[in-house]
Protein backbone atom coordinates (compact mmCIF):
# COMPACT_ATOMS: atom_id res chain seq x y z
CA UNK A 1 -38.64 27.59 -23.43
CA UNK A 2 -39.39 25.86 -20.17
CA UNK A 3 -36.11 25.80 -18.67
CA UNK A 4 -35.63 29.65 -19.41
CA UNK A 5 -37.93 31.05 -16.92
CA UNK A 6 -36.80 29.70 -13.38
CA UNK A 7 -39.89 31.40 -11.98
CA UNK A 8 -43.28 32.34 -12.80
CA UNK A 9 -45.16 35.61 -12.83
CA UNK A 10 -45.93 36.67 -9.46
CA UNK A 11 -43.89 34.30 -7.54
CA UNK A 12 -40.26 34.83 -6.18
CA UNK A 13 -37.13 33.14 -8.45
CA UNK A 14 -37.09 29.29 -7.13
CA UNK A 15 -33.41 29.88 -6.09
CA UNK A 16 -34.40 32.81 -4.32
CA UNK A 17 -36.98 30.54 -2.32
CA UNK A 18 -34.36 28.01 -1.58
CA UNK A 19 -31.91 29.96 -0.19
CA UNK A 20 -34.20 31.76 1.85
CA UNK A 21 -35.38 28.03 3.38
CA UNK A 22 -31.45 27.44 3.33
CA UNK A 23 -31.09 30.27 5.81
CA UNK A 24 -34.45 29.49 7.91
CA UNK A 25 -32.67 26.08 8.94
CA UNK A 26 -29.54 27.90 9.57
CA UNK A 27 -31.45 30.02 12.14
CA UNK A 28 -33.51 26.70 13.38
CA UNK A 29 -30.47 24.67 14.49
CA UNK A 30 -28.39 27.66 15.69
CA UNK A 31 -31.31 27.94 18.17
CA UNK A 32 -30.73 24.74 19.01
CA UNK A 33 -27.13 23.74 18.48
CA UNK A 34 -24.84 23.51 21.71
CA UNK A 35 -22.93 26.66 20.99
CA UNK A 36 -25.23 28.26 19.22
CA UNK A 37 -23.61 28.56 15.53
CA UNK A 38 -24.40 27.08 12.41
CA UNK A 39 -22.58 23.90 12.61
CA UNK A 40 -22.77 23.20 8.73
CA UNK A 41 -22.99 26.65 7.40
CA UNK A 42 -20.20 26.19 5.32
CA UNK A 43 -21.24 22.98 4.10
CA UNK A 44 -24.94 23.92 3.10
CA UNK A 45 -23.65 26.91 1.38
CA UNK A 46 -21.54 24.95 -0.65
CA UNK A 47 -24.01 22.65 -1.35
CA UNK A 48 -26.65 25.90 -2.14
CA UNK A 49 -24.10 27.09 -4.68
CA UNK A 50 -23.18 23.98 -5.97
CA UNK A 51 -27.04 23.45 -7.29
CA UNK A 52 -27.32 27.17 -8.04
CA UNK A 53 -23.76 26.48 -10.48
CA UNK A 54 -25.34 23.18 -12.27
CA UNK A 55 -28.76 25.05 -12.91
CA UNK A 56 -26.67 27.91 -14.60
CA UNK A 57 -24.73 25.57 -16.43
CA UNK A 58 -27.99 23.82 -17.94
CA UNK A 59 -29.51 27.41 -18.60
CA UNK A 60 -26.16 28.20 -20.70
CA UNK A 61 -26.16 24.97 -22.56
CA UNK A 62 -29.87 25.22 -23.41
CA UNK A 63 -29.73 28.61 -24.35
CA UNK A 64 -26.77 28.23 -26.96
CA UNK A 65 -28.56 25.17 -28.24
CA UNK A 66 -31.67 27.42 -29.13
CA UNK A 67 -29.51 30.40 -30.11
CA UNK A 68 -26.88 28.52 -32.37
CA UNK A 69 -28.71 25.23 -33.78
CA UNK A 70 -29.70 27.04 -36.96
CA UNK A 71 -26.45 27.95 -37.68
CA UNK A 72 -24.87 24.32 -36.92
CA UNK A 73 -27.84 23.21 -38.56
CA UNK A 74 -27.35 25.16 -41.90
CA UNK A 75 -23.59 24.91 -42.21
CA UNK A 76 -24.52 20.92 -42.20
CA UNK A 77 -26.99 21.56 -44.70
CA UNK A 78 -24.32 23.04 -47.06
CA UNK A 79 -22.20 19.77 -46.79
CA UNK A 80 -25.50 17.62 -48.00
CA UNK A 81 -25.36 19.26 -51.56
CA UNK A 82 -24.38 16.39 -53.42
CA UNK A 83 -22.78 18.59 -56.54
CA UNK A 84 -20.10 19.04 -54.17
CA UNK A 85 -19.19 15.43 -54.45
CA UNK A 86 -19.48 14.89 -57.77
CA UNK A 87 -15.71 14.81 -58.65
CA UNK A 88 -15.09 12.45 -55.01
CA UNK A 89 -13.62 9.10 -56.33
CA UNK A 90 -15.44 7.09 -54.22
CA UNK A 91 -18.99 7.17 -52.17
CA UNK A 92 -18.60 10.17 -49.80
CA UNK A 93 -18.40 9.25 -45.78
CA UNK A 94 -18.30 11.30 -42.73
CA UNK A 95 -15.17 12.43 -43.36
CA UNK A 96 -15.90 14.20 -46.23
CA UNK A 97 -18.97 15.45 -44.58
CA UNK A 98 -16.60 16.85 -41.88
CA UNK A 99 -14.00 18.12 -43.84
CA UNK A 100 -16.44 20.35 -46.42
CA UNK A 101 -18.50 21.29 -43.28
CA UNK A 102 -15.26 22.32 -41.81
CA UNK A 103 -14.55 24.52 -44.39
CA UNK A 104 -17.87 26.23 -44.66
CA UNK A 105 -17.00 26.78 -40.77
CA UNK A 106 -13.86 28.40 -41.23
CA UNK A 107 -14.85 30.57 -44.11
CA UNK A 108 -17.96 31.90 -41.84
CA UNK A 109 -14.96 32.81 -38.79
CA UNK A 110 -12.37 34.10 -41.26
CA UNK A 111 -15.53 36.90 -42.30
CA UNK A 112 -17.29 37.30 -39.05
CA UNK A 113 -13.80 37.42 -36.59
CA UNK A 114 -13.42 41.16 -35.41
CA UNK A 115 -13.07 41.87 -31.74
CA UNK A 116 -17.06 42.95 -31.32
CA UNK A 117 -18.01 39.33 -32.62
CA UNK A 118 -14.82 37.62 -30.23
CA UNK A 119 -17.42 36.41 -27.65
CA UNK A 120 -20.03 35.55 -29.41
CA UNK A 121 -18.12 33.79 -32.32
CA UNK A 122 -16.05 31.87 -29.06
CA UNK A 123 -19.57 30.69 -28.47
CA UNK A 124 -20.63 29.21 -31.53
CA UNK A 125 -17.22 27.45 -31.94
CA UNK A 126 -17.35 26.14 -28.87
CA UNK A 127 -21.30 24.76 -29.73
CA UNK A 128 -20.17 23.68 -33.18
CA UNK A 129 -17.12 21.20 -31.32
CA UNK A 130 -19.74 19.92 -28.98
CA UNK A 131 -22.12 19.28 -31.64
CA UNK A 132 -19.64 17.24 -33.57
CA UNK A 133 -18.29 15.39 -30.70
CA UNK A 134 -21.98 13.92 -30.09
CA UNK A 135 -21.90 13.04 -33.84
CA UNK A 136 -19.03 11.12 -33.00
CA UNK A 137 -20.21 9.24 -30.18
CA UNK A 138 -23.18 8.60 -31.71
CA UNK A 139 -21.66 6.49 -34.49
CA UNK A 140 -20.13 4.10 -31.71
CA UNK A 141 -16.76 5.35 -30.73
CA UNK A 142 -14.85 5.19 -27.83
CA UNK A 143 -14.26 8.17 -25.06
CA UNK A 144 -10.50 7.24 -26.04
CA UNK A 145 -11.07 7.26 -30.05
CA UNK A 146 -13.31 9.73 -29.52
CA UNK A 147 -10.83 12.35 -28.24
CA UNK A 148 -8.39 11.67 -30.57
CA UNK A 149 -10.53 12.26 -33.46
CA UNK A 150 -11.33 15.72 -31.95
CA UNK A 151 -7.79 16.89 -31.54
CA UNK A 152 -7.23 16.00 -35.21
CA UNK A 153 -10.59 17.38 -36.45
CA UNK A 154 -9.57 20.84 -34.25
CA UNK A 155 -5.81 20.74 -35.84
CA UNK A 156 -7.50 20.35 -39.06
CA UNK A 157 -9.74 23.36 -38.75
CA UNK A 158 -7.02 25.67 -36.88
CA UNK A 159 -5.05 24.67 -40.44
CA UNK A 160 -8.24 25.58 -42.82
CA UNK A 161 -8.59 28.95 -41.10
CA UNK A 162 -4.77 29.53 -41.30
CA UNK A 163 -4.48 28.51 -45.14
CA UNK A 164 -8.06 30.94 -45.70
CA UNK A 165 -6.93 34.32 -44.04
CA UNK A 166 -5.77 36.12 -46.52
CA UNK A 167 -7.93 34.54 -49.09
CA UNK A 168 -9.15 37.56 -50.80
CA UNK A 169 -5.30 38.25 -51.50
CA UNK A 170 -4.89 34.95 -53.03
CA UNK A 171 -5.24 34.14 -57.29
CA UNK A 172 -6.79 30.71 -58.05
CA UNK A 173 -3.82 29.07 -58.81
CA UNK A 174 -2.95 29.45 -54.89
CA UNK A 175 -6.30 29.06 -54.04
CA UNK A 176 -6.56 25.75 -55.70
CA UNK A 177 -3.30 24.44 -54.17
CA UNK A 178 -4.46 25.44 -50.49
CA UNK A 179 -7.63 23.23 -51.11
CA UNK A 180 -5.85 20.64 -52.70
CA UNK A 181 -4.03 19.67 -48.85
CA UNK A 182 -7.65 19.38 -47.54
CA UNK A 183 -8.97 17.31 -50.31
CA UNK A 184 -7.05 14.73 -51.43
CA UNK A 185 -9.61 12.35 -52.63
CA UNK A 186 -11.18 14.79 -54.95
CA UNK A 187 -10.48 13.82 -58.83
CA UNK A 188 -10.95 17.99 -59.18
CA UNK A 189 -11.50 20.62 -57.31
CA UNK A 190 -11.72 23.60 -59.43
CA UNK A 191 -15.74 23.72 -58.94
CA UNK A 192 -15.42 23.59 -55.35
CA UNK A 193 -13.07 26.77 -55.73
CA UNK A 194 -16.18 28.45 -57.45
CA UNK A 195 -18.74 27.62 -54.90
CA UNK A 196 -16.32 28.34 -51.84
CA UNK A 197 -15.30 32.03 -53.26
CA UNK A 198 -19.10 32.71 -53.62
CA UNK A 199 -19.88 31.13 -50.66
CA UNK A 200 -17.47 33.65 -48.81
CA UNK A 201 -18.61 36.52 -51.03
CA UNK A 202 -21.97 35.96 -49.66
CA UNK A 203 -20.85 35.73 -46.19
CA UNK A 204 -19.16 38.97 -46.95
CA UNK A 205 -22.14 40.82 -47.66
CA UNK A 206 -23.71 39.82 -44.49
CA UNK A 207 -22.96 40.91 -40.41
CA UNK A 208 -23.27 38.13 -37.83
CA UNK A 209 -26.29 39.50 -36.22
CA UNK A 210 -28.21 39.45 -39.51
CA UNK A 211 -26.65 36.53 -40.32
CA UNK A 212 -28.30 34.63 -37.08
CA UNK A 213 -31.06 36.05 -37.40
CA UNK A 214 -31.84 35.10 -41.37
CA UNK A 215 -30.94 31.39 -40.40
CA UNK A 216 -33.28 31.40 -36.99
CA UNK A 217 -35.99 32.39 -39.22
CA UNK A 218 -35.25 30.06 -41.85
């Protein structure tokens, strides 16, 4: 990826080159300056690291775009299967969407969340948010709707993940009546109790790492 490599074989790192100029005019004007000292030192450092902050900031966001899309990507892909819907008693919206792809979401943390995968997991949670927030702008609402959507969709998640922990401890009847708080509008629910506890069976069976890497090379 372009933005990956901030140099190219042979030459010195573009920053590098940049803060060596930064320094050169340092030198020039303190030749040059009344007193001899680099009048706006301070400020040309500042504006050095401020670029140098911004370009590491782009490099982070591109690379978690690259290194997480698949798995955004798939766990959306899960929430298109229309037999999921098929007890909804009405057309299914975004909502929906959000709420099943939620779940998915919180059933991937609840079997991936150990202290080795804390970072890495903080990562693609942190993606996942962003991700949806752009989903939400890009249907047309405000910055102010916009946020409070998030803080409900986030309360909503920190909720699934609470109600899933001990999930494996849990008999159907309980199962069923942790779903049921999520999905109101469903006439039943009982087959997305079957797909969810295979869906986490499967996740089971799986470590994160292999688990990114079967959906990058999807």
């Amino acid at each position: 990826m372009l933005f990956k490599r901030l140099s190219v074989e042979g030459d010195p790192n573009i920053l590098i080159i940049s803060f060596l100029l930064l320094l050169f005019k340092i030198s020039f004007v303190c030749l040059f300056s009344k007193n001899a000292t680099p009048w706006y030192l301070s400020t040309g450092l500042k504006l050095q690291f401020d670029t140098i902050n911004e370009k590491n900031i782009i490099y982070n966001i591109l690379y978690m775009k690259d290194k997480y899309i698949h798995i955004y990507n798939n766990l959306i892909n899960y929430t298109r299967n229309k037999d999921l819907y098929v007890h909804l008693n009405r057309e299914d919206n975004f909502s929906d969407r959000l709420t099943l792809f939620l779940l998915h979401f919180s059933f991937f943390l609840k079997n991936f969340k150990n202290k080795e995968n804390k970072i890495i997991l903080q990562e693609i949670y942190d993606f996942n948010f962003r991700q949806l927030e752009l989903s939400i702008r890009e249907i047309g609402y405000g910055d102010q709707s916009i946020n409070k959507k998030m803080k409900n969709y986030i309360n909503l998640f920190h909720k699934m993940l609470s109600e899933i922990h001990f999930w494996n401890d849990l008999n159907e009847s309980q199962k069923l009546q942790k779903f049921s708080s999520f999905l109101n509008d469903f006439g039943k629910i009982d087959h997305l109790l079957v797909y969810f506890n295979e869906f986490n069976d499967n996740l089971s069976k799986k470590t994160l790492n292999s688990y990114i890497k079967s959906v990058s090379n999807a």
